[in-house]
Protein backbone atom coordinates (compact mmCIF):
# COMPACT_ATOMS: atom_id res chain seq x y z
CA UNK A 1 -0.12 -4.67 -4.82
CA UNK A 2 2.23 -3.10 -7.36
CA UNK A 3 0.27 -2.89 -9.77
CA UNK A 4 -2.12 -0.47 -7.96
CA UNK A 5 0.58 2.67 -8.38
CA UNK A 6 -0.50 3.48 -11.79
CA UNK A 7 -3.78 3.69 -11.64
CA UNK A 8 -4.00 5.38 -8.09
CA UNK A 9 -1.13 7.97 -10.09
CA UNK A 10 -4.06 8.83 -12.46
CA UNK A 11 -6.84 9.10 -10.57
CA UNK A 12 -4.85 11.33 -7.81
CA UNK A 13 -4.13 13.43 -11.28
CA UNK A 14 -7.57 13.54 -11.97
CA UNK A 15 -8.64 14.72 -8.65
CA UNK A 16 -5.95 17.21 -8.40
CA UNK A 17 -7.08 18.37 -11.97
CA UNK A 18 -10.72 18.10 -10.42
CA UNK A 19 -9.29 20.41 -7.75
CA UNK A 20 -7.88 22.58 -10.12
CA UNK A 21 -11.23 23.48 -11.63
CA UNK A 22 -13.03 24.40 -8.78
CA UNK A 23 -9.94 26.02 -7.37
CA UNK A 24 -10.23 27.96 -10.30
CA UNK A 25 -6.86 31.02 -10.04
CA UNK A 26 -5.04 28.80 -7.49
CA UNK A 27 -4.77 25.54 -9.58
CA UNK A 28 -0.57 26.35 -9.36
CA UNK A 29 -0.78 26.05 -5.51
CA UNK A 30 -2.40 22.39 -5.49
CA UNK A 31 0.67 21.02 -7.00
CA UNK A 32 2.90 22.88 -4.93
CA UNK A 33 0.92 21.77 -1.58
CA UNK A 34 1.50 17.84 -3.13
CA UNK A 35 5.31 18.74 -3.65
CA UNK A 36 5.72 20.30 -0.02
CA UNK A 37 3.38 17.17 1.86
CA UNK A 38 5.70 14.67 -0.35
CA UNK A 39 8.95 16.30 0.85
CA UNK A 40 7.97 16.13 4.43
CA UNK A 41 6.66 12.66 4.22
CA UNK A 42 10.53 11.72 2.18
CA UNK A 43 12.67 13.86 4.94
CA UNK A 44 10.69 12.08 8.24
CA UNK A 45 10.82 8.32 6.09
CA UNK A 46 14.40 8.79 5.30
CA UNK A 47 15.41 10.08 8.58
CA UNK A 48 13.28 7.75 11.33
CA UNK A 49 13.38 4.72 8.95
CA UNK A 50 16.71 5.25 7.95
CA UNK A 51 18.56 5.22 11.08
CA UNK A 52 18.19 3.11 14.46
CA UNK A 53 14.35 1.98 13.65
CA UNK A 54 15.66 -0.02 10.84
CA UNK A 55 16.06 -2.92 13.04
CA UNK A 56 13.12 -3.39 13.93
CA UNK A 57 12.22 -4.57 10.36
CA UNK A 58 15.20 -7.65 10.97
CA UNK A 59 14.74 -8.72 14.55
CA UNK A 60 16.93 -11.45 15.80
CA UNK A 61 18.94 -11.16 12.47
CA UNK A 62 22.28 -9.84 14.62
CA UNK A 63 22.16 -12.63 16.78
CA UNK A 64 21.91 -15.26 14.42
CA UNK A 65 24.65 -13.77 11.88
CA UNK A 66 27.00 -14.04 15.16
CA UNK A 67 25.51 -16.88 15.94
CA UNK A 68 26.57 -18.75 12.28
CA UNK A 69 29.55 -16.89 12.05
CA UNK A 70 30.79 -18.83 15.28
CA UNK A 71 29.61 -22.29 14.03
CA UNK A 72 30.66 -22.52 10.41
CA UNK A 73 30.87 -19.03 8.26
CA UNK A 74 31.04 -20.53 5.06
CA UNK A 75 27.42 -22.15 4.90
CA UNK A 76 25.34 -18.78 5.39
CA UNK A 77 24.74 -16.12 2.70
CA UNK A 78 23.13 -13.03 3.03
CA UNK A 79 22.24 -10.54 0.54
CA UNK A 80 20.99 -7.00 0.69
C-alpha cells in the first residue's frame, strides 16, 4: 500500500490545480483550506491517538510483559 502515496500526491495536485482553474481569483485559498483540514486532522491524531487510546492498538501486551518478566526476564525482547 505504500506505494500508492505518490501517485495519490499527484493526482490530489492535479485536482487542486483543476480547482484552481475554475476557482479562477481564489486559487491561493485552496491550498490554504488543505493546510488548515491537514492541521486539524495532525492536532486530533496526535492528541486521541497519542495518549490513552494507544492501547488499544497492543491489547494484552501489559499483561504478558508482567507476565514474562515474572517467569524468566532474560528470554523476551521487545522493540519499539
Amino acid at each position: 500500500m505504500n506505494f500508492l502515496w505518490l501517485p495519490l500526491i499527484y493526482f490530489a495536485a492535479l485536482g487542486l490545480d483543476a480547482l484552481g482553474e475554475l476557482a479562477g481569483r481564489l486559487w491561493p485559498v485552496l491550498p490554504a483550506a488543505l493546510l488548515v483540514c491537514f492541521a486539524g486532522f495532525f492536532a486530533s491524531y496526535c492528541l486521541s491517538f497519542g495518549g490513552a487510546s494507544r492501547a488499544g492498538f497492543y491489547p494484552g501486551l501489559g499483561e504478558a510483559v508482567e507476565y514474562v518478566d515474572a517467569r524468566a526476564p532474560d528470554s523476551a525482547y521487545i522493540t519499539d
